[in-house]
C-alpha atoms as a PDB file:
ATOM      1  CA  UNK A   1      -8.747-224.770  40.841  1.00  0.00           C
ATOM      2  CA  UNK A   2     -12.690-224.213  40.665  1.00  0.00           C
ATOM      3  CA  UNK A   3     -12.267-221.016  42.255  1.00  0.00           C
ATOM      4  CA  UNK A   4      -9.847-220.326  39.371  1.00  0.00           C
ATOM      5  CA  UNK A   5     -12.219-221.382  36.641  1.00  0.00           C
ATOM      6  CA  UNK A   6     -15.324-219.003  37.977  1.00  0.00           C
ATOM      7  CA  UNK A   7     -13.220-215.792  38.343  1.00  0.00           C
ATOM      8  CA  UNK A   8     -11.621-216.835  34.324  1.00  0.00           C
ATOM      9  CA  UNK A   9     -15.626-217.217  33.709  1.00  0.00           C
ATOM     10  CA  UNK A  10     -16.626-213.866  35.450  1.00  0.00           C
ATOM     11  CA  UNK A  11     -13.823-212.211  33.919  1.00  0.00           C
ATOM     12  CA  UNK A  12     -14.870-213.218  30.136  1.00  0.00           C
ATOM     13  CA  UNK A  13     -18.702-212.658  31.069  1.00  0.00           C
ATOM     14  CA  UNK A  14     -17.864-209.172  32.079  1.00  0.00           C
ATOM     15  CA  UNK A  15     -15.268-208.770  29.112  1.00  0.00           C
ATOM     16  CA  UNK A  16     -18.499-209.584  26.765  1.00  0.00           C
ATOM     17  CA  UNK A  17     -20.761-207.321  28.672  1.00  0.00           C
ATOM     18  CA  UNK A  18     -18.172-204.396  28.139  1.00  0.00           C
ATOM     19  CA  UNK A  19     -18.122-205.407  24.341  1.00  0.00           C
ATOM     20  CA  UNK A  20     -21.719-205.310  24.049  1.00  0.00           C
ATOM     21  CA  UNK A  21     -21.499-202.038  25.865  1.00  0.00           C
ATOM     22  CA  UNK A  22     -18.699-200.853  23.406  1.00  0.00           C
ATOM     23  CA  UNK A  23     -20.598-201.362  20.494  1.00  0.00           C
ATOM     24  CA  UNK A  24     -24.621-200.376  21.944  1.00  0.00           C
ATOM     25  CA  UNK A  25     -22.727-196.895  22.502  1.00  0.00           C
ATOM     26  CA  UNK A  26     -21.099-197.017  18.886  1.00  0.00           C
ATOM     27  CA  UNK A  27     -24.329-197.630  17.264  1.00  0.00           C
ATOM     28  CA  UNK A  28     -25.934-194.253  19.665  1.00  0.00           C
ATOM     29  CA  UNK A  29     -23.633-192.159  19.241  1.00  0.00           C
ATOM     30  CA  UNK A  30     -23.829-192.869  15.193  1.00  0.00           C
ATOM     31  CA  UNK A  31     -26.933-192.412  15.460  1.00  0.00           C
ATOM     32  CA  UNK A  32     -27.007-189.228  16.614  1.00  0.00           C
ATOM     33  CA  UNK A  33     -24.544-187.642  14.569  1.00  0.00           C
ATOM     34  CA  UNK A  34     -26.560-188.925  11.560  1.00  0.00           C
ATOM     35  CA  UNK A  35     -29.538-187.553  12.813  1.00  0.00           C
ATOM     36  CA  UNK A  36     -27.871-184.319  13.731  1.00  0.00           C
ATOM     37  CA  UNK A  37     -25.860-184.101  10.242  1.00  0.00           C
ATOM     38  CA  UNK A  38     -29.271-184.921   8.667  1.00  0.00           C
ATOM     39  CA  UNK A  39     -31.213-181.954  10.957  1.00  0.00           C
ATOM     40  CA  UNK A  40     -28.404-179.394   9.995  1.00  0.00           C
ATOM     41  CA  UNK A  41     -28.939-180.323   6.063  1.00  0.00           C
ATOM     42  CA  UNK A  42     -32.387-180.299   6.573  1.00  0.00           C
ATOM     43  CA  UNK A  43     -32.091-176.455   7.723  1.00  0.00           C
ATOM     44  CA  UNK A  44     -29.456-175.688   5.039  1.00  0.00           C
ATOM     45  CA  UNK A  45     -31.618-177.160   2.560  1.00  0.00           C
ATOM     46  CA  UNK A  46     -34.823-174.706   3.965  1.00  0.00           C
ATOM     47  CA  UNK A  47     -32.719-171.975   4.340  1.00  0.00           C
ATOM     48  CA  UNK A  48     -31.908-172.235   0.574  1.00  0.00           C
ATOM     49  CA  UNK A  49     -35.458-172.275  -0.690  1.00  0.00           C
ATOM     50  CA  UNK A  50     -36.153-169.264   1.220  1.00  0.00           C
ATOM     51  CA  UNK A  51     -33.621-167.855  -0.166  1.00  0.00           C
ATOM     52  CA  UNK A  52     -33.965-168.125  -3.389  1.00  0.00           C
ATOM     53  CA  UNK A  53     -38.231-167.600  -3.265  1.00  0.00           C
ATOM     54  CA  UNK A  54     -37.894-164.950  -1.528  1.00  0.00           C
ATOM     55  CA  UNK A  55     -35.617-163.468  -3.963  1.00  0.00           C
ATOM     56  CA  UNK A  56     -37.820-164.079  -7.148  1.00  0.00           C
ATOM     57  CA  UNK A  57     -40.782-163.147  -5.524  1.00  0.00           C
ATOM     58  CA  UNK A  58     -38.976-159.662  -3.852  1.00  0.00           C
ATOM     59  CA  UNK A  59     -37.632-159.256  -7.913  1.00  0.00           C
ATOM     60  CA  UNK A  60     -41.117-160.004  -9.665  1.00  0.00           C
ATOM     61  CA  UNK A  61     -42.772-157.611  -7.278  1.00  0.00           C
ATOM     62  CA  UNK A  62     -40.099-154.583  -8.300  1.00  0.00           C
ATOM     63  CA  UNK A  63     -40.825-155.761 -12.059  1.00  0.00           C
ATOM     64  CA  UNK A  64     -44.663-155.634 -11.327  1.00  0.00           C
ATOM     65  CA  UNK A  65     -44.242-152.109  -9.643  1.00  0.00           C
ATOM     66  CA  UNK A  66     -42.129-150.590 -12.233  1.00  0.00           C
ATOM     67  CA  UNK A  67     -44.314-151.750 -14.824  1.00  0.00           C
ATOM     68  CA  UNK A  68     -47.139-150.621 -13.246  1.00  0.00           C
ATOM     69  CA  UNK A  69     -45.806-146.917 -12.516  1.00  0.00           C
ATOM     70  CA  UNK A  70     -45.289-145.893 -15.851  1.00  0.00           C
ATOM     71  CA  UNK A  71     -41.640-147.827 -15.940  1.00  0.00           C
ATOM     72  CA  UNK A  72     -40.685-145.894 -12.536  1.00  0.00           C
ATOM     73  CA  UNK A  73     -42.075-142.479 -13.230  1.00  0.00           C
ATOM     74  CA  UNK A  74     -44.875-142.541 -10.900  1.00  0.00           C
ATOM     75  CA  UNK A  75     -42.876-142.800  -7.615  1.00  0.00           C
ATOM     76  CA  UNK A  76     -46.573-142.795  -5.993  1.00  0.00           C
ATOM     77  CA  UNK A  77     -47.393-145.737  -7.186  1.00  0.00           C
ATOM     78  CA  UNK A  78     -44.360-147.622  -7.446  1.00  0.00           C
ATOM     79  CA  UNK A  79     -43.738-147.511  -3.466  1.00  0.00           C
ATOM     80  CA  UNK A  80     -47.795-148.163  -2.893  1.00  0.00           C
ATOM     81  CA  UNK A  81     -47.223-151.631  -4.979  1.00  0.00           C
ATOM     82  CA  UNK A  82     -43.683-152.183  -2.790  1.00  0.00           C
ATOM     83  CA  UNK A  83     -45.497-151.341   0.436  1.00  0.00           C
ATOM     84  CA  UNK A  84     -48.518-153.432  -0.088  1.00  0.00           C
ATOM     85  CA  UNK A  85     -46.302-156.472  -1.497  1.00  0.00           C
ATOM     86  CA  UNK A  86     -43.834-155.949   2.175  1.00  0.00           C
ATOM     87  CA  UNK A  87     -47.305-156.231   4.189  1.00  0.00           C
ATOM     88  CA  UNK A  88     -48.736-159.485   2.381  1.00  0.00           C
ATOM     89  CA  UNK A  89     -45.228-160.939   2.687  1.00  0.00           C
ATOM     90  CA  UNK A  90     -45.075-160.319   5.967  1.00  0.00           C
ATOM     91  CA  UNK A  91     -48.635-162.027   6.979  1.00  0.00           C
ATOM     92  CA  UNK A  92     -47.826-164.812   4.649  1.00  0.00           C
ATOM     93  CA  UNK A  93     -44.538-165.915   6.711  1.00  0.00           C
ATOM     94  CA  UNK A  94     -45.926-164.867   9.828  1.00  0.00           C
ATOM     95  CA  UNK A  95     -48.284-168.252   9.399  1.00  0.00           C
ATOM     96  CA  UNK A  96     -44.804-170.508   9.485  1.00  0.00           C
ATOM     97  CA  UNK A  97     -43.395-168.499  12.310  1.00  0.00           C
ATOM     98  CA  UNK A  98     -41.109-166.314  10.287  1.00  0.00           C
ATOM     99  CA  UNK A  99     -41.138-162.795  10.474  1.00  0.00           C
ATOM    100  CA  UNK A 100     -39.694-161.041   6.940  1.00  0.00           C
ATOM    101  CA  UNK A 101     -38.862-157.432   6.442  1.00  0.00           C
ATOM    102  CA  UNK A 102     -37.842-155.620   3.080  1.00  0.00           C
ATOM    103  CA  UNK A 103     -35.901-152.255   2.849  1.00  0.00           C
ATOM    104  CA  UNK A 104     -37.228-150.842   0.007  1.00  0.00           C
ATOM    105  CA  UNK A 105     -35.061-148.804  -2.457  1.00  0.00           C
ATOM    106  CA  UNK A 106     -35.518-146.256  -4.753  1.00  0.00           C
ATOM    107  CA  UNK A 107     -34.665-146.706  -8.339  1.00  0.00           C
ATOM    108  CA  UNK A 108     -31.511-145.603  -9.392  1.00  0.00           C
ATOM    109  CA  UNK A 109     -28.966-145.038 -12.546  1.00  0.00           C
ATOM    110  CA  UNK A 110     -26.938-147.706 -13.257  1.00  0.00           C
ATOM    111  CA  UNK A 111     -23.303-148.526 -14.178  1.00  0.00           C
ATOM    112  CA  UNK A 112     -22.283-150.398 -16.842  1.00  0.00           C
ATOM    113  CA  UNK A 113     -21.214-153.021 -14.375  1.00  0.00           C
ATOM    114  CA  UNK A 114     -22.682-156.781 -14.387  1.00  0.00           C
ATOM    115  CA  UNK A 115     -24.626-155.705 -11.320  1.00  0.00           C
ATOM    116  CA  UNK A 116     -25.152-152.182 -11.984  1.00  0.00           C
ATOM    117  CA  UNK A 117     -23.918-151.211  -9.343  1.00  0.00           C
ATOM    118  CA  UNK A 118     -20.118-148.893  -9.321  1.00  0.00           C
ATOM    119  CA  UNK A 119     -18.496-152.125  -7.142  1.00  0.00           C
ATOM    120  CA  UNK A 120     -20.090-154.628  -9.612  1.00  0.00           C
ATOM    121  CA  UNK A 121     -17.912-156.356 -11.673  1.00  0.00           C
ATOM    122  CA  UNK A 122     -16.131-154.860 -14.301  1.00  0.00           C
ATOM    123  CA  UNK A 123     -15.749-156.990 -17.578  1.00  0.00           C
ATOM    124  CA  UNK A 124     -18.936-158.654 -17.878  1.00  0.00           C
ATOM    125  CA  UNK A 125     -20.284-161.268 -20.995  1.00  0.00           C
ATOM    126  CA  UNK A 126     -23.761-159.513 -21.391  1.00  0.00           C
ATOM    127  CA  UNK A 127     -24.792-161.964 -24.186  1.00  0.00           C
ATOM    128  CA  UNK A 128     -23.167-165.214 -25.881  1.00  0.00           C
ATOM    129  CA  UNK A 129     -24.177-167.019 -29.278  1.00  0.00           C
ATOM    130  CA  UNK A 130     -25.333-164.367 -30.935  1.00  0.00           C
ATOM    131  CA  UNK A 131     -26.527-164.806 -34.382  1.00  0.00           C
ATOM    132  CA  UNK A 132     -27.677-161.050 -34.994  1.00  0.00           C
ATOM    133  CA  UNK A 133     -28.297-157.573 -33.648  1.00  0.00           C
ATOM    134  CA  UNK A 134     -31.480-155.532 -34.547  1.00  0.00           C
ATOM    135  CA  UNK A 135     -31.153-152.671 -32.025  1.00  0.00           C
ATOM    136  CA  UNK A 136     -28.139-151.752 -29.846  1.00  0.00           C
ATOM    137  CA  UNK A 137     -29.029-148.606 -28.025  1.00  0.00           C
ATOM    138  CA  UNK A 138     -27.265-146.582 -25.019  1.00  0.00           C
ATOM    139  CA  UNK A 139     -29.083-143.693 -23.751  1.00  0.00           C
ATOM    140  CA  UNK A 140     -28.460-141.337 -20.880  1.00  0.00           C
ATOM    141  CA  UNK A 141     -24.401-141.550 -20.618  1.00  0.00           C
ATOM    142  CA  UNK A 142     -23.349-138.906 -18.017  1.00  0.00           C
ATOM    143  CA  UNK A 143     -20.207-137.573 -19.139  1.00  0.00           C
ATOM    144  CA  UNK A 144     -19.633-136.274 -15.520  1.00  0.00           C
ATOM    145  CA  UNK A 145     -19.247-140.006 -14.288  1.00  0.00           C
ATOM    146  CA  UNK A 146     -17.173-141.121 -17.780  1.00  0.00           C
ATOM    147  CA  UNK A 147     -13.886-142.073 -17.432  1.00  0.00           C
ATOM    148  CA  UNK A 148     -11.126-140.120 -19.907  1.00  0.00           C
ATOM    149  CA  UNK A 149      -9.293-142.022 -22.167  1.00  0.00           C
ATOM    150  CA  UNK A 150      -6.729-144.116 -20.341  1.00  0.00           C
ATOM    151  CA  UNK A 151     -10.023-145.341 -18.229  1.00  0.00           C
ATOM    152  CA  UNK A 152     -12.508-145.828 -20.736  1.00  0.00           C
ATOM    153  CA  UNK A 153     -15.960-148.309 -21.284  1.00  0.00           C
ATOM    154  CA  UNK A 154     -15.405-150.633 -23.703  1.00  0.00           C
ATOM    155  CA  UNK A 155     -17.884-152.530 -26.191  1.00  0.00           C
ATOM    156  CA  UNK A 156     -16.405-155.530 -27.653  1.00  0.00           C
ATOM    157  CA  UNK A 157     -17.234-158.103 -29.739  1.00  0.00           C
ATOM    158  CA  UNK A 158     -15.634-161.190 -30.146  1.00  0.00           C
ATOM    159  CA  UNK A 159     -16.534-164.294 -32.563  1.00  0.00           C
ATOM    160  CA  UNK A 160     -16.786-168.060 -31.453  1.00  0.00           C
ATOM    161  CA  UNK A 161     -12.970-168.377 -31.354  1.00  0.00           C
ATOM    162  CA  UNK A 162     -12.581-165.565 -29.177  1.00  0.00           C
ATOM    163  CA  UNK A 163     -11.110-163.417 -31.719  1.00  0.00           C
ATOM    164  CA  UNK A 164     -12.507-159.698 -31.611  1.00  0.00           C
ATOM    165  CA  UNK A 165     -14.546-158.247 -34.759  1.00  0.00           C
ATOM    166  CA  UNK A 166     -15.746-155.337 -33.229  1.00  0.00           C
ATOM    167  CA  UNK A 167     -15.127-152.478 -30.067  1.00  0.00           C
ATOM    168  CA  UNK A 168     -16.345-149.281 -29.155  1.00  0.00           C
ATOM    169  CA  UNK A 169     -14.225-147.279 -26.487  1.00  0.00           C
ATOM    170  CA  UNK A 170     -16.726-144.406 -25.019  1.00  0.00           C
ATOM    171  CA  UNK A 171     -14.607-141.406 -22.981  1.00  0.00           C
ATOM    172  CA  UNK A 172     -14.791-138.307 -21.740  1.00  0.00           C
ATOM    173  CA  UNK A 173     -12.783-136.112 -23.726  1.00  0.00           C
ATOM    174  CA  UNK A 174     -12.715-132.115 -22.452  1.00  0.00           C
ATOM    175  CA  UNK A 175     -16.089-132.097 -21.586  1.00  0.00           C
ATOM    176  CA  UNK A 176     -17.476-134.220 -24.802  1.00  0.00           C
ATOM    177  CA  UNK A 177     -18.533-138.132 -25.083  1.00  0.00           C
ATOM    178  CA  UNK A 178     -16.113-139.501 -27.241  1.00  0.00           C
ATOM    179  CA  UNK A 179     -16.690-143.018 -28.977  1.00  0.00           C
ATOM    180  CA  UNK A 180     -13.855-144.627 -30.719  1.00  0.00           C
ATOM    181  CA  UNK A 181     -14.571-147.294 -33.122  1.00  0.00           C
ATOM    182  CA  UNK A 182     -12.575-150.552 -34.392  1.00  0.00           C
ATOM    183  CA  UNK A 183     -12.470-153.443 -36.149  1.00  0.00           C
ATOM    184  CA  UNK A 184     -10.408-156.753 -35.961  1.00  0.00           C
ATOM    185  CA  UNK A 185      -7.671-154.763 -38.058  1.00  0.00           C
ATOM    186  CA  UNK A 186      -8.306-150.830 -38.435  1.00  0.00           C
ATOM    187  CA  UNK A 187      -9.879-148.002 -37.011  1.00  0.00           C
ATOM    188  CA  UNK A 188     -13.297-147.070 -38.168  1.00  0.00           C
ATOM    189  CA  UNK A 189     -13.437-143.474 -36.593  1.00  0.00           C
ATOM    190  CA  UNK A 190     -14.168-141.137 -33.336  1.00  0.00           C
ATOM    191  CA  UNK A 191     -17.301-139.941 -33.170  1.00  0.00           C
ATOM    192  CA  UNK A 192     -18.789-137.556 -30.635  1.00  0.00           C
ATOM    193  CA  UNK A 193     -22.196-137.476 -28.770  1.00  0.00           C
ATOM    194  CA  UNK A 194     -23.702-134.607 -27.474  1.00  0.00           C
ATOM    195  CA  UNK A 195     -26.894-136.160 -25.982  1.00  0.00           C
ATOM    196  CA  UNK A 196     -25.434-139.282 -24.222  1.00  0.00           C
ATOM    197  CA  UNK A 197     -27.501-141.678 -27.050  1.00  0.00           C
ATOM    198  CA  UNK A 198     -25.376-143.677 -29.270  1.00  0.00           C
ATOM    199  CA  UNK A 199     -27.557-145.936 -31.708  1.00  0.00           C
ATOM    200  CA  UNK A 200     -24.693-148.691 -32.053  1.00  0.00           C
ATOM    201  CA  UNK A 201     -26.612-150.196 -35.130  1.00  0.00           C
ATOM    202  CA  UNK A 202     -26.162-146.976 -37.002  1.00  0.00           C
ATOM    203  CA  UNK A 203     -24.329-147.193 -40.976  1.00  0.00           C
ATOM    204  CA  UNK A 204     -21.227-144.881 -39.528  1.00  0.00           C
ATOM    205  CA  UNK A 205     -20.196-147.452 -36.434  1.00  0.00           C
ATOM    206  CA  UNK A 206     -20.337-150.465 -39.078  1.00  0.00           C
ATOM    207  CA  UNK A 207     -21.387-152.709 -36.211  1.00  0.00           C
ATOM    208  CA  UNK A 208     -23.701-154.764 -38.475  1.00  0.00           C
ATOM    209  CA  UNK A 209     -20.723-154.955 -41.247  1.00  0.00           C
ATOM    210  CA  UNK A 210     -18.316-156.396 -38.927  1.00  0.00           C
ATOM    211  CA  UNK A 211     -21.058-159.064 -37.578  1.00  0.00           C
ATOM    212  CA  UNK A 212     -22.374-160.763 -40.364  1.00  0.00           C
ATOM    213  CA  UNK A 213     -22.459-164.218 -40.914  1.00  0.00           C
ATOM    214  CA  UNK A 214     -20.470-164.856 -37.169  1.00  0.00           C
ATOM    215  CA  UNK A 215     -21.486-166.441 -34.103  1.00  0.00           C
ATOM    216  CA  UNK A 216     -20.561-163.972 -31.272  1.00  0.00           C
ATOM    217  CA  UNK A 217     -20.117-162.977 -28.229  1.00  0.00           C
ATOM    218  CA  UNK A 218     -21.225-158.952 -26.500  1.00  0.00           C
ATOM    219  CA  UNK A 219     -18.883-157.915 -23.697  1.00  0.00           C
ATOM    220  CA  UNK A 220     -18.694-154.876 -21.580  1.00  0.00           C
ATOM    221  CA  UNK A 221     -15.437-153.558 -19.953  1.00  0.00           C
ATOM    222  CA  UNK A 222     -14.637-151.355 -17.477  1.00  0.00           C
ATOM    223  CA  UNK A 223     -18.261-150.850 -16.744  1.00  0.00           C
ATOM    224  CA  UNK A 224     -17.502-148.644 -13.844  1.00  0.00           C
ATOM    225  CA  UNK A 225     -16.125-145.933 -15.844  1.00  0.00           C
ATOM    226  CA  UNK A 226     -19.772-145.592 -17.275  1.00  0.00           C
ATOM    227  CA  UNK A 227     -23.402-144.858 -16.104  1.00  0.00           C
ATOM    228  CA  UNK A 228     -26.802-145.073 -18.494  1.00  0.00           C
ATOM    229  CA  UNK A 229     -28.680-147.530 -19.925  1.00  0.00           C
ATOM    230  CA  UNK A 230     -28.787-149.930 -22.536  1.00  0.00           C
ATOM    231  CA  UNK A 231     -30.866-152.399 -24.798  1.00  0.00           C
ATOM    232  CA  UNK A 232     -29.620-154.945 -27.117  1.00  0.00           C
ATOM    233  CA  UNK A 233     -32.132-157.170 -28.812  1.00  0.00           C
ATOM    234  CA  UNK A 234     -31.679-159.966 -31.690  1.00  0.00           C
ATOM    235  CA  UNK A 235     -31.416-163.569 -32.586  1.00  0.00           C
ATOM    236  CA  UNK A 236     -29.193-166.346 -31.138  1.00  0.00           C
ATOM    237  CA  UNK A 237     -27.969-168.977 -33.149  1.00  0.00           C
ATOM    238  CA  UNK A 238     -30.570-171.212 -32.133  1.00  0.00           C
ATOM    239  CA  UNK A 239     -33.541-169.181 -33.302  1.00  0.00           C
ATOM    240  CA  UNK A 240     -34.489-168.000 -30.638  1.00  0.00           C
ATOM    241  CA  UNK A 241     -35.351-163.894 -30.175  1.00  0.00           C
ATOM    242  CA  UNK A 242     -33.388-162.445 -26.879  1.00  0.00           C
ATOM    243  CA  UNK A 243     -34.190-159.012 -25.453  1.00  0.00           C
ATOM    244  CA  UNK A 244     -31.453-157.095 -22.807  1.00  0.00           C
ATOM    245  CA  UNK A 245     -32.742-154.049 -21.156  1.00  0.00           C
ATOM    246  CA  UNK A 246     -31.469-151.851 -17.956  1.00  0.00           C
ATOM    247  CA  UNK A 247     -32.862-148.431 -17.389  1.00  0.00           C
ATOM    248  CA  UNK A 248     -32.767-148.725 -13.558  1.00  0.00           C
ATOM    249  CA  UNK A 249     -31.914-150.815 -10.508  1.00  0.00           C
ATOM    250  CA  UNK A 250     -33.085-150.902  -6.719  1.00  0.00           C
ATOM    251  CA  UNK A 251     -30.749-152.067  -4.291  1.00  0.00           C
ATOM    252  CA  UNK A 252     -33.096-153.867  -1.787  1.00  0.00           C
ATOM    253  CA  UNK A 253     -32.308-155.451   1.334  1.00  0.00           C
ATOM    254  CA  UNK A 254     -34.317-158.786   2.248  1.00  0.00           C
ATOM    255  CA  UNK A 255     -34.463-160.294   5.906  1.00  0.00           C
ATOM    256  CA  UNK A 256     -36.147-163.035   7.068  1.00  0.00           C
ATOM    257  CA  UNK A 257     -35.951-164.590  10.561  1.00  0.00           C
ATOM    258  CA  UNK A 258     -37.295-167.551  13.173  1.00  0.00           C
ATOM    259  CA  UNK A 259     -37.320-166.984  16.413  1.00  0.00           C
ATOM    260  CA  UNK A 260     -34.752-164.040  16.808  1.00  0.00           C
ATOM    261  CA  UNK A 261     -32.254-166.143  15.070  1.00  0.00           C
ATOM    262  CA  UNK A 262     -31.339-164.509  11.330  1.00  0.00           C
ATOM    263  CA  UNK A 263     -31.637-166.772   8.473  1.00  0.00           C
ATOM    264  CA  UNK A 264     -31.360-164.077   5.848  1.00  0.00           C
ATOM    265  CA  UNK A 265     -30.149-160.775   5.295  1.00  0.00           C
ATOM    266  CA  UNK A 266     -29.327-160.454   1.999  1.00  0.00           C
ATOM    267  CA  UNK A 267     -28.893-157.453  -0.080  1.00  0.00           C
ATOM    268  CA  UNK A 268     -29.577-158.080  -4.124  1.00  0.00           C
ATOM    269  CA  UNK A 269     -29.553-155.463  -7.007  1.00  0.00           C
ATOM    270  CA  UNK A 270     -32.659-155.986  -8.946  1.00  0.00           C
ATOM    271  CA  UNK A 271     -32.483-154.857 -12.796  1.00  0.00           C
ATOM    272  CA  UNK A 272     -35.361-152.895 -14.219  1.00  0.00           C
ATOM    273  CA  UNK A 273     -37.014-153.758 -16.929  1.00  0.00           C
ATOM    274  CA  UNK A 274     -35.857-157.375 -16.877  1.00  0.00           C
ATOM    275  CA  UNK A 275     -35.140-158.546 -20.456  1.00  0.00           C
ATOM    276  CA  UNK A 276     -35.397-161.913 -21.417  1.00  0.00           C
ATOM    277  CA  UNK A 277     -32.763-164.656 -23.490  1.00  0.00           C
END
């Protein structure tokens, strides 16, 4: 009977060491996914402001250059800027054992697009809230890349209830820039432009007529069927002055790496002039 009473004893002594052991490994192996899961975050969190400063600093270095060259048309100088900015960059990072690389682009003409660019997206808000327009201008429309009729760019305008007030339809018809104007009930006219400028604030388009006194909203569509460049300036409801501008973008490639492992490769169209809301 005592030799039954130490094994029972032995048993539930090694029963308690195996619980102990059970629950010592729990807590490790918690442990270590935590501070795994925490390690990964850490580097997703890193990787994010890397991003994102290497993408403002990438885009206030194109503004700097562009605004430096005479808005673009000192190619000289513009690259020079790009070329000295891609050198400091790279020293900088080199301290914090990254090595960064930029593919510089030259400018180019831009779609109508949200992105400027002819995958970009189509239908596009380019301002919201708007209390009033002082200059709507689009220059430089190649007729070449205009779509005809059945595919043209659109101008709308629609008030705080989504209704429209206001479109422009821009095509290429035989040869000619065609712009087709409406309100929220009748046709205004078709109007023709033989330069590829169309001054939307002009008396004959009634643009300011059929904006008065609303709150609305500017909105591009099928901005692929269009290249050139535009500026719309004016007031938002609350006061405040806004300024939209895009002669040119450069489609610029950004890498950065650690190691040999890539962190980024990112590819971002940068608007110049940036405008300001």
């Amino acid at each position: 009977m005592k030799k039954m009473d130490e094994s029972g004893q032995i048993i539930l002594i090694a029963a308690f060491i195996i619980g102990i052991g059970i629950v010592v490994l729990t807590v490790m192996l918690n442990n270590i996914v935590y501070a795994s899961n925490t390690a990964s975050e850490s580097s997703i969190e890193t990787n994010v402001f890397d991003y994102s400063n290497v993408v403002q600093t990438t885009t206030e270095a194109y503004e700097k250059a562009y605004n430096g060259s005479n808005y673009g048309n000192n190619s000289v100088i513009f690259n020079a800027y790009m070329e000295n900015y891609s050198e400091k960059m790279v020293r900088s990072y080199s301290l914090s054992g990254f090595i960064f690389s930029l593919e510089n682009d030259t400018l180019q003409d831009a779609y109508f697009t949200e992105n400027g660019l002819a995958d970009g997206n189509d239908d596009w808000v380019v301002i919201e809230r708007v209390n009033s327009t002082d200059s709507f201008l689009l220059d430089k429309l190649n007729v070449s890349s205009l779509g005809n009729e059945s595919n043209k760019f659109v101008i709308e305008v629609n008030n705080h209830s989504g209704s429209k007030q206001w479109s422009a339809s821009v095509y290429n018809s035989s040869g000619t820039i065609t712009i087709s104007v409406s309100n929220q009930t009748t046709s205004i006219g078709n109007y023709t432009s033989a330069s590829g400028f169309i001054n939307i604030t002009e008396n004959q388009f009634r643009f300011l007529d059929n904006t008065a006194g609303q709150t609305y909203t500017i909105k591009f569509i099928n901005g692929s069927h269009s290249m050139g460049t535009f500026r719309i300036a004016g007031k938002l409801v609350n006061g405040n002055d806004f300024h939209i501008e895009r002669v040119h973008i450069v489609n610029s490639t950004m890498k950065l790496n650690k190691n040999g492992h890539l962190e980024i490769n990112s590819t971002i169209p940068i608007t110049l002039p940036k405008g300001h809301i």
